[in-house]
PDB file of N, CA and C in Angstrom:
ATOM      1  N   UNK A   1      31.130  -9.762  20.162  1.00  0.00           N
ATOM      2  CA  UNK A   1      29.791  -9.420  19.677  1.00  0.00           C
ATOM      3  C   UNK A   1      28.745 -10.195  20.477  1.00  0.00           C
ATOM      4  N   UNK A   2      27.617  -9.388  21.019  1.00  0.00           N
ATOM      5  CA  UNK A   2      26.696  -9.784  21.146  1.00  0.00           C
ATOM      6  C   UNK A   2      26.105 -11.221  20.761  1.00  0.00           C
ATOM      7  N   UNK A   3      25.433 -12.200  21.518  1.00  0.00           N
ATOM      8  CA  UNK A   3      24.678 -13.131  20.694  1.00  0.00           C
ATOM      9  C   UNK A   3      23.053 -12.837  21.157  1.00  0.00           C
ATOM     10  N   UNK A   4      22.488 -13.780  20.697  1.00  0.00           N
ATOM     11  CA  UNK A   4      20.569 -13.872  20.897  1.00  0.00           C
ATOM     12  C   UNK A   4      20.667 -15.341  21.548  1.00  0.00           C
ATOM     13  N   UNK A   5      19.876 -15.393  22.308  1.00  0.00           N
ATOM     14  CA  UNK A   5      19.603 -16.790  23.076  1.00  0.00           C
ATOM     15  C   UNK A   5      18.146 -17.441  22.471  1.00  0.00           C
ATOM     16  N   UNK A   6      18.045 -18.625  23.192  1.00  0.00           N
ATOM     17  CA  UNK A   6      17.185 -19.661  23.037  1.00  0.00           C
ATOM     18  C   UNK A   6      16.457 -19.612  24.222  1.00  0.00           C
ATOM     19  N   UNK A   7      14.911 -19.593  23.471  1.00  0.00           N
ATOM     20  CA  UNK A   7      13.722 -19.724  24.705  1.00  0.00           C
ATOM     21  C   UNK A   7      12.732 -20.470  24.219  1.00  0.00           C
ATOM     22  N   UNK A   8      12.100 -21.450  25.080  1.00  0.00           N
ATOM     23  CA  UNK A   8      11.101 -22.725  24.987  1.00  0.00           C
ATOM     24  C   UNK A   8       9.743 -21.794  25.062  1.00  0.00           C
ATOM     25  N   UNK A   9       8.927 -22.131  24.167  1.00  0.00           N
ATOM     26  CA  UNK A   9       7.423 -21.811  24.102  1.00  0.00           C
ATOM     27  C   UNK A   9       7.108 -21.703  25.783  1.00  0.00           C
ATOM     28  N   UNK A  10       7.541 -22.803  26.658  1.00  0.00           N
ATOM     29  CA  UNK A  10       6.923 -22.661  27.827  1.00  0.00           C
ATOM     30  C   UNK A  10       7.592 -21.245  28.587  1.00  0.00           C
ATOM     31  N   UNK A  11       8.623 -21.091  28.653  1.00  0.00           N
ATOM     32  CA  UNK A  11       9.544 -20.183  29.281  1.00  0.00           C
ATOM     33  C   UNK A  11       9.042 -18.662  28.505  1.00  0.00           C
ATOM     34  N   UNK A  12       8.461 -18.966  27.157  1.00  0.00           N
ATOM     35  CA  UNK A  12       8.154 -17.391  26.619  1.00  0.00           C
ATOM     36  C   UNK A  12       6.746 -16.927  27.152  1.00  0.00           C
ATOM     37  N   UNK A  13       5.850 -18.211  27.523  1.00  0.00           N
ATOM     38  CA  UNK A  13       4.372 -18.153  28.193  1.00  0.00           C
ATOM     39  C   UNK A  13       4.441 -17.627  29.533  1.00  0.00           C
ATOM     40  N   UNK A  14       5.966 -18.066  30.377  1.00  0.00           N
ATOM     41  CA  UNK A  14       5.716 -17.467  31.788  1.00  0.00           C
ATOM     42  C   UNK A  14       6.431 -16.200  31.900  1.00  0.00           C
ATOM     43  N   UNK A  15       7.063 -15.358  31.095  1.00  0.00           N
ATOM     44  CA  UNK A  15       7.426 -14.453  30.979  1.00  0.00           C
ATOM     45  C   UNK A  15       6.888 -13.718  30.536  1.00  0.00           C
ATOM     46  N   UNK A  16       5.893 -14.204  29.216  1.00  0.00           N
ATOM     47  CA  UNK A  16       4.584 -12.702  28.685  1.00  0.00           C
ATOM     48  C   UNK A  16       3.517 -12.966  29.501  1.00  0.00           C
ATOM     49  N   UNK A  17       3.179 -13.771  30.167  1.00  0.00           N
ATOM     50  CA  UNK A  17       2.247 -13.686  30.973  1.00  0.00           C
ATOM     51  C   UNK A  17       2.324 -12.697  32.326  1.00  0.00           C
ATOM     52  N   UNK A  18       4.041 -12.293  32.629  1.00  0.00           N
ATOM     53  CA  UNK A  18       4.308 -11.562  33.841  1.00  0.00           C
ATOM     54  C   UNK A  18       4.615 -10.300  33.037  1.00  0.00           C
ATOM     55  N   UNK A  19       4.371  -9.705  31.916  1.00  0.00           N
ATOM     56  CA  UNK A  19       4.667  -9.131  30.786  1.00  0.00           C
ATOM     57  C   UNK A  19       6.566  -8.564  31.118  1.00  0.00           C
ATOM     58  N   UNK A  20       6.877  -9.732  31.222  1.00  0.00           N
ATOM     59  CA  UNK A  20       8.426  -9.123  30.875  1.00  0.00           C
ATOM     60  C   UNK A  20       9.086  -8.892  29.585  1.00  0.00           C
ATOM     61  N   UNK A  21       8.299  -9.803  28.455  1.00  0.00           N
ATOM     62  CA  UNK A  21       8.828  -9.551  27.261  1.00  0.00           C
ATOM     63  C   UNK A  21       7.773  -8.755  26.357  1.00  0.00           C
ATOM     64  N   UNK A  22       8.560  -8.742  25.130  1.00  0.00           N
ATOM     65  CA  UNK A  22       8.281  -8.672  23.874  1.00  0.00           C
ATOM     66  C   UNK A  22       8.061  -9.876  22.924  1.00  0.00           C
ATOM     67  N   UNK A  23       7.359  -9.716  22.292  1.00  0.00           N
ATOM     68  CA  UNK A  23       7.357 -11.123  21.090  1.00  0.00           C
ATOM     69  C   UNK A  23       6.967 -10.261  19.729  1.00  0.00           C
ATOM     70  N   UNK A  24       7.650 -10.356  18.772  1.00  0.00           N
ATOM     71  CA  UNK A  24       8.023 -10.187  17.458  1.00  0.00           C
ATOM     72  C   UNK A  24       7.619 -11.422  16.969  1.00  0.00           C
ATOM     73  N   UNK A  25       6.642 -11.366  15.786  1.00  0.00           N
ATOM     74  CA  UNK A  25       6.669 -12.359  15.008  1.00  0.00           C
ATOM     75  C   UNK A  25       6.942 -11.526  13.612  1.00  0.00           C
ATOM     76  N   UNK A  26       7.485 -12.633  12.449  1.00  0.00           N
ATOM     77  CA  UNK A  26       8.371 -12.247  11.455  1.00  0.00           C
ATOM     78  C   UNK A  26       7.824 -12.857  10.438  1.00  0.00           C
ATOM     79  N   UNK A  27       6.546 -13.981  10.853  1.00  0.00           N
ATOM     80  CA  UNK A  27       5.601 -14.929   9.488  1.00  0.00           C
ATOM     81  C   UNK A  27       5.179 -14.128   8.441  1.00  0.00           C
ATOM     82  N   UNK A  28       4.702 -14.151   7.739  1.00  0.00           N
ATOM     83  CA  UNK A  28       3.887 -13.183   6.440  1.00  0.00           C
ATOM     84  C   UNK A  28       2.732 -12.634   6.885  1.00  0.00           C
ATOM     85  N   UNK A  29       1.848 -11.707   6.507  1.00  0.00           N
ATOM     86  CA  UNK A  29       1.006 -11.166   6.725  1.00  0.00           C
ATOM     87  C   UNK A  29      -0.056 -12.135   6.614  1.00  0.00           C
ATOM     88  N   UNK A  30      -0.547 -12.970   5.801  1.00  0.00           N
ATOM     89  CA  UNK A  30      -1.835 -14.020   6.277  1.00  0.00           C
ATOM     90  C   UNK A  30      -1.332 -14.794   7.364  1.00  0.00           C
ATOM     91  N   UNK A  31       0.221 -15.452   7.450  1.00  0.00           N
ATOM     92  CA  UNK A  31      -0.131 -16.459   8.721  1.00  0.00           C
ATOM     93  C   UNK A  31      -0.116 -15.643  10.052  1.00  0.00           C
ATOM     94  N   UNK A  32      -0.028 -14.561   9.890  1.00  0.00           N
ATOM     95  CA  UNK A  32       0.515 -13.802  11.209  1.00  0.00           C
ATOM     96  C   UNK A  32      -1.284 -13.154  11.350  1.00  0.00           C
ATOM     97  N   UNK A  33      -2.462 -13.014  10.362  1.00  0.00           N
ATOM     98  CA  UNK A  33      -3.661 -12.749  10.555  1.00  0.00           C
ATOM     99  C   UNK A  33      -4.056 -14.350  10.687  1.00  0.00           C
ATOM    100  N   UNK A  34      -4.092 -15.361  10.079  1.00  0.00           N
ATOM    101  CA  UNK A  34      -4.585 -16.416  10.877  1.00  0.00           C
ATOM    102  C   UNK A  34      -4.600 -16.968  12.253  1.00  0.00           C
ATOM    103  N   UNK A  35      -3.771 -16.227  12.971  1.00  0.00           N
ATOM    104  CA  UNK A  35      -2.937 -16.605  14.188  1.00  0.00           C
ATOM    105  C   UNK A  35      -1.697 -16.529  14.642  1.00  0.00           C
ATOM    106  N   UNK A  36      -1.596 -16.011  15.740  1.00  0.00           N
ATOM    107  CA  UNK A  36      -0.402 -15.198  16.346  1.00  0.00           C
ATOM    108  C   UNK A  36      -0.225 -15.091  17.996  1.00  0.00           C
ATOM    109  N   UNK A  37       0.482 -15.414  18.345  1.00  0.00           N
ATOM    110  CA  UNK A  37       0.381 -15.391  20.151  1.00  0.00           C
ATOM    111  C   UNK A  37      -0.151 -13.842  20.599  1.00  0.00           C
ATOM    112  N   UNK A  38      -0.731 -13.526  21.437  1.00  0.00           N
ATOM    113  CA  UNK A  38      -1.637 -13.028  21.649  1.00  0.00           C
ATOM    114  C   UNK A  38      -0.257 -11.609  22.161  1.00  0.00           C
ATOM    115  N   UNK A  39      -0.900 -10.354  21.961  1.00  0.00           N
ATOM    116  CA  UNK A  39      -0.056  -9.202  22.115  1.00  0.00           C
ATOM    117  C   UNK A  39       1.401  -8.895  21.346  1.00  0.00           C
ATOM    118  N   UNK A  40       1.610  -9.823  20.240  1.00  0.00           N
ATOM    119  CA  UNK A  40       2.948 -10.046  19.582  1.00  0.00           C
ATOM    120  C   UNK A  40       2.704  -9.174  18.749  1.00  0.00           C
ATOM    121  N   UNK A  41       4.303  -8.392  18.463  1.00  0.00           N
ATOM    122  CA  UNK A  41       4.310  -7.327  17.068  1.00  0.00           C
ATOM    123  C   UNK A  41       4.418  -7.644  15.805  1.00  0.00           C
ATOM    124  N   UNK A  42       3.851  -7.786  14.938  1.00  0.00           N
ATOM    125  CA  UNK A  42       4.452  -8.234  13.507  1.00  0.00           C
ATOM    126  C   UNK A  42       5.352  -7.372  12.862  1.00  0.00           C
ATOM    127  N   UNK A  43       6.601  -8.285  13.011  1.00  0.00           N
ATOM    128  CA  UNK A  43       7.800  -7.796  12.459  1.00  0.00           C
ATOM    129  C   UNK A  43       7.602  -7.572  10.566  1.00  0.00           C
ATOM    130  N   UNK A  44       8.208  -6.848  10.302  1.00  0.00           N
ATOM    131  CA  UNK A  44       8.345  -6.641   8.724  1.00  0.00           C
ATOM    132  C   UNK A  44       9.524  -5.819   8.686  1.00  0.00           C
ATOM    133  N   UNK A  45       9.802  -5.620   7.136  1.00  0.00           N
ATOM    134  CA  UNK A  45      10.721  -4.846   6.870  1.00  0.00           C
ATOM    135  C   UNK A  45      10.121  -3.342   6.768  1.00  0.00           C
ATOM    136  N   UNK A  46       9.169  -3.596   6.649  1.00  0.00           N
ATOM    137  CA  UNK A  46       8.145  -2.273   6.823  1.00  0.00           C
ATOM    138  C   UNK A  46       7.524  -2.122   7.802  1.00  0.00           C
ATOM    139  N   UNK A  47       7.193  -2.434   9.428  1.00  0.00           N
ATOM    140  CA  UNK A  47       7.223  -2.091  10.604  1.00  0.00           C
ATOM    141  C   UNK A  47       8.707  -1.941  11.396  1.00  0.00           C
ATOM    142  N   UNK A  48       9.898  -2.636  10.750  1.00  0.00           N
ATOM    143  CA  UNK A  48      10.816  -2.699  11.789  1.00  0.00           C
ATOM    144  C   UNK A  48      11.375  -1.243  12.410  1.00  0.00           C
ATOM    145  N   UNK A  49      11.594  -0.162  11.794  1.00  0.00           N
ATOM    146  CA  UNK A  49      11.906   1.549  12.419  1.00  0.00           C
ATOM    147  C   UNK A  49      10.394   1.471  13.529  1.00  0.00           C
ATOM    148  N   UNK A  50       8.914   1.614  12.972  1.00  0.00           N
ATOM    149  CA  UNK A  50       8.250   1.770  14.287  1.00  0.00           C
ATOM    150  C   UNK A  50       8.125   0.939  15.420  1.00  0.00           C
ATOM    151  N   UNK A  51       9.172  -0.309  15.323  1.00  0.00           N
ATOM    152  CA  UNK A  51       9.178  -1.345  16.779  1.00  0.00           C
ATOM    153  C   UNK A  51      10.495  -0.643  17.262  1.00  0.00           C
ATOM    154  N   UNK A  52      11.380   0.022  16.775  1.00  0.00           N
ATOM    155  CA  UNK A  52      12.551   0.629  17.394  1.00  0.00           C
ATOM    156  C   UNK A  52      12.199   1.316  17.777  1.00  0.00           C
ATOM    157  N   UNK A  53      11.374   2.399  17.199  1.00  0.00           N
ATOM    158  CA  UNK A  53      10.927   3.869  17.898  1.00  0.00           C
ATOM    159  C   UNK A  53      10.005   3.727  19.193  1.00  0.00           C
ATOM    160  N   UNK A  54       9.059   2.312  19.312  1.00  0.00           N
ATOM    161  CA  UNK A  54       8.603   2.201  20.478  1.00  0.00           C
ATOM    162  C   UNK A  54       9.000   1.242  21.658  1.00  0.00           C
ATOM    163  N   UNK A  55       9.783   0.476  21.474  1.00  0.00           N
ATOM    164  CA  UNK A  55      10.453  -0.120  22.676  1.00  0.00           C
ATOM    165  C   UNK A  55      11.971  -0.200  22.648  1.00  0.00           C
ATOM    166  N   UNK A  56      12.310   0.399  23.953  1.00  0.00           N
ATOM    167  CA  UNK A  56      13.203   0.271  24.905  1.00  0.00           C
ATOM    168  C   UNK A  56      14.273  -0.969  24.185  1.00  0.00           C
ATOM    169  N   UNK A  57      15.536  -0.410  24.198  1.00  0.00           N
ATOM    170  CA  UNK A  57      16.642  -1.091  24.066  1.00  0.00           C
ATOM    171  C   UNK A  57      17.185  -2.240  24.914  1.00  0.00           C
ATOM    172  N   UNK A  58      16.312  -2.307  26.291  1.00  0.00           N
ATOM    173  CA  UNK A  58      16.931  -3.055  27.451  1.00  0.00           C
ATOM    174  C   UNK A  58      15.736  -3.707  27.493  1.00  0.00           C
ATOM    175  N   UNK A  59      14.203  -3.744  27.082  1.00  0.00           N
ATOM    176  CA  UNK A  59      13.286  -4.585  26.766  1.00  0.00           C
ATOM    177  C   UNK A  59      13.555  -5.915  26.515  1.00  0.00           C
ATOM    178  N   UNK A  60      13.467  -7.050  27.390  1.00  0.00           N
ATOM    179  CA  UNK A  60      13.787  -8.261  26.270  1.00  0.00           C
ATOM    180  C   UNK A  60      12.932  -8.731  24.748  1.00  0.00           C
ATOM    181  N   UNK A  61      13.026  -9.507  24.210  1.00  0.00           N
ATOM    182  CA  UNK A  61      12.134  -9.412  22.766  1.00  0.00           C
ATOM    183  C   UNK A  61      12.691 -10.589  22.857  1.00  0.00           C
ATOM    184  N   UNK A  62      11.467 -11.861  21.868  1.00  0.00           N
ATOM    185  CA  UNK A  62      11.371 -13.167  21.474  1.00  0.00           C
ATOM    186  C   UNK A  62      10.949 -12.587  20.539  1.00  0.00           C
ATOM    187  N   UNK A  63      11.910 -13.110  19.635  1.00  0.00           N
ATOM    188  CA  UNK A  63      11.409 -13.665  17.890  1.00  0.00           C
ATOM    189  C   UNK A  63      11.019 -14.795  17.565  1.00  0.00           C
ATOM    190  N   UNK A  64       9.834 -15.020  17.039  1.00  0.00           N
ATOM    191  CA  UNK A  64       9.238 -15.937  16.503  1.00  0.00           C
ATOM    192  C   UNK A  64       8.555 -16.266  14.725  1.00  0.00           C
ATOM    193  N   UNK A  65       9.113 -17.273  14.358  1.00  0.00           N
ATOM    194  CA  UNK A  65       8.694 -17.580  13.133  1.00  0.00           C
ATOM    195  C   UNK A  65       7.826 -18.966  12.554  1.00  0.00           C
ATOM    196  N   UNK A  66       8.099 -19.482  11.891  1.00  0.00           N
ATOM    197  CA  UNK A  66       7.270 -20.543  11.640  1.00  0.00           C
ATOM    198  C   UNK A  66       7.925 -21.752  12.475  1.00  0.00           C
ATOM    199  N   UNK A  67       9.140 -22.332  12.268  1.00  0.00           N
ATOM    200  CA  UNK A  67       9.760 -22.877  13.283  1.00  0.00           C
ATOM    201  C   UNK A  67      10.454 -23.271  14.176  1.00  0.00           C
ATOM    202  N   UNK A  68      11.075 -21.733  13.654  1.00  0.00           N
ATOM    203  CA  UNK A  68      12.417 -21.262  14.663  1.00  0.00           C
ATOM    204  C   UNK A  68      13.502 -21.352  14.121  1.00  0.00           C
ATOM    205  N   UNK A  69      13.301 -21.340  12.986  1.00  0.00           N
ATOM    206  CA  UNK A  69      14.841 -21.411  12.013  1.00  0.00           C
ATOM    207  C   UNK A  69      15.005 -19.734  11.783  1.00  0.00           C
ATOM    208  N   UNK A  70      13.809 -19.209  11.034  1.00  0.00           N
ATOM    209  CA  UNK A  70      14.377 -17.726  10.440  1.00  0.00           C
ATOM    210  C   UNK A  70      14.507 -17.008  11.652  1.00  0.00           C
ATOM    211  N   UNK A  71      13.817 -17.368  12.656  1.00  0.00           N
ATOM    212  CA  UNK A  71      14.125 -16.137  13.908  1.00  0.00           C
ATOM    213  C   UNK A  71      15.215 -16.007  14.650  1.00  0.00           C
ATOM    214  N   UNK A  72      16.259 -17.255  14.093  1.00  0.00           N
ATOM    215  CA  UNK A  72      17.474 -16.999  14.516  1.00  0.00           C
ATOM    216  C   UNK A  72      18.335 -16.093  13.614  1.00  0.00           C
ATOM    217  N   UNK A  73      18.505 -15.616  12.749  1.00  0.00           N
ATOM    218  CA  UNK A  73      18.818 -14.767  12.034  1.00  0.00           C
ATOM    219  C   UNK A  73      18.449 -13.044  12.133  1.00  0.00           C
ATOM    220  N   UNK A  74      16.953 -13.480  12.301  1.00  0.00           N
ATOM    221  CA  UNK A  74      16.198 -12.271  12.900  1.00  0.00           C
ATOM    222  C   UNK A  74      16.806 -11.666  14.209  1.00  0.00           C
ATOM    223  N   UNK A  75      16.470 -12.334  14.988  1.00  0.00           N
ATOM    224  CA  UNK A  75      17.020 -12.125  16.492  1.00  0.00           C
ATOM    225  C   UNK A  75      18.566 -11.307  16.472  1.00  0.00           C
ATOM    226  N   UNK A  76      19.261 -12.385  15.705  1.00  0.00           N
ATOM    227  CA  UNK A  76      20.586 -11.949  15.367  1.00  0.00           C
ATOM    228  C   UNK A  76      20.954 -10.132  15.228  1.00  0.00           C
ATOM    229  N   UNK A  77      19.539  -9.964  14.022  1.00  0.00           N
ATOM    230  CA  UNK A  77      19.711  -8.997  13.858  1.00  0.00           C
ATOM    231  C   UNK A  77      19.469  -8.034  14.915  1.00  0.00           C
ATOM    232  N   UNK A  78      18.290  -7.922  15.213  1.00  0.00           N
ATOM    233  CA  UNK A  78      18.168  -7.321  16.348  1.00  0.00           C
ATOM    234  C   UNK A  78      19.135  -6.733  17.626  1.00  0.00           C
ATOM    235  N   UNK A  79      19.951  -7.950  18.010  1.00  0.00           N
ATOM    236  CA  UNK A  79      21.008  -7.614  18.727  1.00  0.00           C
ATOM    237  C   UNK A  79      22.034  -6.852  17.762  1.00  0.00           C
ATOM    238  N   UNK A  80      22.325  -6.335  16.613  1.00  0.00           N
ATOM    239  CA  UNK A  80      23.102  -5.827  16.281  1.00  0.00           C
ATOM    240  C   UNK A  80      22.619  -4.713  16.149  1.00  0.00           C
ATOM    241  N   UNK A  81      20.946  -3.872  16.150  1.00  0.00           N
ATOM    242  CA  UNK A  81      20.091  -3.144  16.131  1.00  0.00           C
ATOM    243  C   UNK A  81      20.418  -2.585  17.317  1.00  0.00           C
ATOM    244  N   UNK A  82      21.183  -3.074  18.561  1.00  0.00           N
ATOM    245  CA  UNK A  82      21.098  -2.326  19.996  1.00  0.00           C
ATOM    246  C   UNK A  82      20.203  -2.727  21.052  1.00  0.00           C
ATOM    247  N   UNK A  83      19.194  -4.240  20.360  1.00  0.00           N
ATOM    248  CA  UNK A  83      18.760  -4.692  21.405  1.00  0.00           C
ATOM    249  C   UNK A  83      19.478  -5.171  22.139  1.00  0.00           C
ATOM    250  N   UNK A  84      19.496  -5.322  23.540  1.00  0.00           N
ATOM    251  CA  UNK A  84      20.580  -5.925  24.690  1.00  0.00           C
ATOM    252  C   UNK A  84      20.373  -7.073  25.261  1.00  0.00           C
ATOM    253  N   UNK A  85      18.948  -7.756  24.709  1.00  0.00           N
ATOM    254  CA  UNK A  85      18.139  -9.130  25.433  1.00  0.00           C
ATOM    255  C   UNK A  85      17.267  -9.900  24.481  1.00  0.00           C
ATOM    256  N   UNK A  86      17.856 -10.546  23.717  1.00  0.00           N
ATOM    257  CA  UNK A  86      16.599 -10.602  22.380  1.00  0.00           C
ATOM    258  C   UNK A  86      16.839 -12.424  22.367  1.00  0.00           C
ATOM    259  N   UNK A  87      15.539 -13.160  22.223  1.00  0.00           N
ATOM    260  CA  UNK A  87      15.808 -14.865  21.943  1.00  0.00           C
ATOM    261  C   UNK A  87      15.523 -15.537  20.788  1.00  0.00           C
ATOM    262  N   UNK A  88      15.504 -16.354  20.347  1.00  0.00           N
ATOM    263  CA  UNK A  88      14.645 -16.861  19.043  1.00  0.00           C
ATOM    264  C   UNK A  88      13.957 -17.604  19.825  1.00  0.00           C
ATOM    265  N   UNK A  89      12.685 -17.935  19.677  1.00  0.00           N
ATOM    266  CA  UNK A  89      11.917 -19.096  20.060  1.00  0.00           C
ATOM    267  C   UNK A  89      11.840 -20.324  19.620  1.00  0.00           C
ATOM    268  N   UNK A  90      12.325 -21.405  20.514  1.00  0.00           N
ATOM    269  CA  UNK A  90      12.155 -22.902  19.665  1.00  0.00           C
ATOM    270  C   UNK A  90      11.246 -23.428  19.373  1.00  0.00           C
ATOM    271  N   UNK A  91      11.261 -24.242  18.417  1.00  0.00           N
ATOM    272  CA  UNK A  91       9.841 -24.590  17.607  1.00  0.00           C
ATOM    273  C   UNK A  91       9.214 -23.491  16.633  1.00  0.00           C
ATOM    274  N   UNK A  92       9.070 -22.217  16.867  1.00  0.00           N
ATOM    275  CA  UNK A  92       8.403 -21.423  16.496  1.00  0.00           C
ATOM    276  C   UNK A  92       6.684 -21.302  16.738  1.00  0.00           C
ATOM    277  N   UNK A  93       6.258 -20.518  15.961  1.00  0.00           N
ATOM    278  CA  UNK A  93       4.481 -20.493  15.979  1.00  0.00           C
ATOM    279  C   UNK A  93       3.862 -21.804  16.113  1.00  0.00           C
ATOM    280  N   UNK A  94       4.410 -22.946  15.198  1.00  0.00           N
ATOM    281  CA  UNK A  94       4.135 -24.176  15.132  1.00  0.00           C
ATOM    282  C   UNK A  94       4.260 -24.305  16.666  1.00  0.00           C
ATOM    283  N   UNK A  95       5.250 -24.724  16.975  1.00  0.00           N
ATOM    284  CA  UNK A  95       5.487 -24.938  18.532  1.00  0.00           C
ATOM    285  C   UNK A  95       4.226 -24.401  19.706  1.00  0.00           C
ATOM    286  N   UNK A  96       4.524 -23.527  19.583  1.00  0.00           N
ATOM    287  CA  UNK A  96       3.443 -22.694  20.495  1.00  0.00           C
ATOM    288  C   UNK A  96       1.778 -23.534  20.439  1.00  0.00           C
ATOM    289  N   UNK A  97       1.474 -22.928  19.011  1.00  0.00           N
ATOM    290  CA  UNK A  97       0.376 -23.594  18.713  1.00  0.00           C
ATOM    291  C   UNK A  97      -0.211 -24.639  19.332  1.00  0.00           C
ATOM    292  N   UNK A  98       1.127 -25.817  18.971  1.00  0.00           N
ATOM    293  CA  UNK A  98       0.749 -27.037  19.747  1.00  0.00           C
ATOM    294  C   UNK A  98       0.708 -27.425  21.118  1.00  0.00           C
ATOM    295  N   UNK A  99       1.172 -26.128  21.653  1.00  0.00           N
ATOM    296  CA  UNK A  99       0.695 -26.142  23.683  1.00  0.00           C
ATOM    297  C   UNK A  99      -0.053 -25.124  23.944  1.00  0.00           C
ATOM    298  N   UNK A 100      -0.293 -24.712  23.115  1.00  0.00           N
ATOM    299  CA  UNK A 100      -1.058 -23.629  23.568  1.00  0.00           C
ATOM    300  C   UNK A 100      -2.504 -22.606  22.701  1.00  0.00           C
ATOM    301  N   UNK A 101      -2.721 -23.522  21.724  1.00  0.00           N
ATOM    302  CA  UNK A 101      -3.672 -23.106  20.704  1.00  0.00           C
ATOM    303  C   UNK A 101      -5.477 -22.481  21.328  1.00  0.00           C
ATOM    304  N   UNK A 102      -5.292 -23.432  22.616  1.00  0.00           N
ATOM    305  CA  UNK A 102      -6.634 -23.126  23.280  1.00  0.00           C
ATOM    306  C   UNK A 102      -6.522 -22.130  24.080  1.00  0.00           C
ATOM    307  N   UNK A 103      -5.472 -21.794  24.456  1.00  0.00           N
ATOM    308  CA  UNK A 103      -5.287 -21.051  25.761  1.00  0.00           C
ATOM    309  C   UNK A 103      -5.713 -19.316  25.286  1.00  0.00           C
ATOM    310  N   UNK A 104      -5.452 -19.157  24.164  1.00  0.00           N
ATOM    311  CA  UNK A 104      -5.369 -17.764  23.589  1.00  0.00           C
ATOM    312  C   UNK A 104      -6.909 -17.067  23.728  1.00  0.00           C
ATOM    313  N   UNK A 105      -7.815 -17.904  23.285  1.00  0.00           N
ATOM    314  CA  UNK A 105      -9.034 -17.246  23.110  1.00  0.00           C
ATOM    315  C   UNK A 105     -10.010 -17.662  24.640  1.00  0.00           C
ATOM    316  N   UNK A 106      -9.277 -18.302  25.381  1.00  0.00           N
ATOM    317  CA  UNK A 106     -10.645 -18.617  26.474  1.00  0.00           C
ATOM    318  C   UNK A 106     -10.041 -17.140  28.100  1.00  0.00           C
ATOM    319  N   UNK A 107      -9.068 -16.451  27.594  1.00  0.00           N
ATOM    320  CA  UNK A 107      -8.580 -15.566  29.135  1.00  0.00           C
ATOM    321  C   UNK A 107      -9.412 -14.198  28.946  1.00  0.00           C
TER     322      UNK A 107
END
């Protein structure tokens, strides 16, 4: 079986910045409207069929959550969904945040 890998906030910044990935976030609906890495899908149990129906199976995808605990589960799932490239992100949103909180609103 398939697994999901591990990717560093920095490694998910130089990869959506060359837009090779996807980023899924999986937080609740206020923390995911308070702030969210910039172009990320909000995962739900009630968006997850329209993120299948629009990206590609061979797409990579980062899951991200609050600190990288639930998105390993998530991710998990995903690869059993037929994704073929999917990571959890370490640290999570928290993580990010803290390298990158300014960067979002000044490009």
């Amino acid at each position: 079986m398939e697994q999901f890998g591990h990717i560093s906030p920095e490694q998910t910044k130089q990869r959506l910045d060359k837009g090779e990935i996807k980023i899924v976030d999986i937080r609740d609906d206020q923390s995911f409207e308070l702030g969210h890495i910039p172009n990320s899908f909000h995962l739900t149990n009630g968006s997850l069929v329209n993120f299948m129906n629009e990206n590609d199976f061979d797409t990579p995808v980062v899951v991200c959550c609050y600190h990288g605990i639930s998105s390993q589960q998530a991710a998990q799932y995903l690869i059993h969904q037929g994704f073929e490239e999917v990571y959890s992100m370490d640290g999570g949103f928290e993580a990010w945040r803290a390298n990158y909180a300014f960067d979002s609103g000044q490009e």
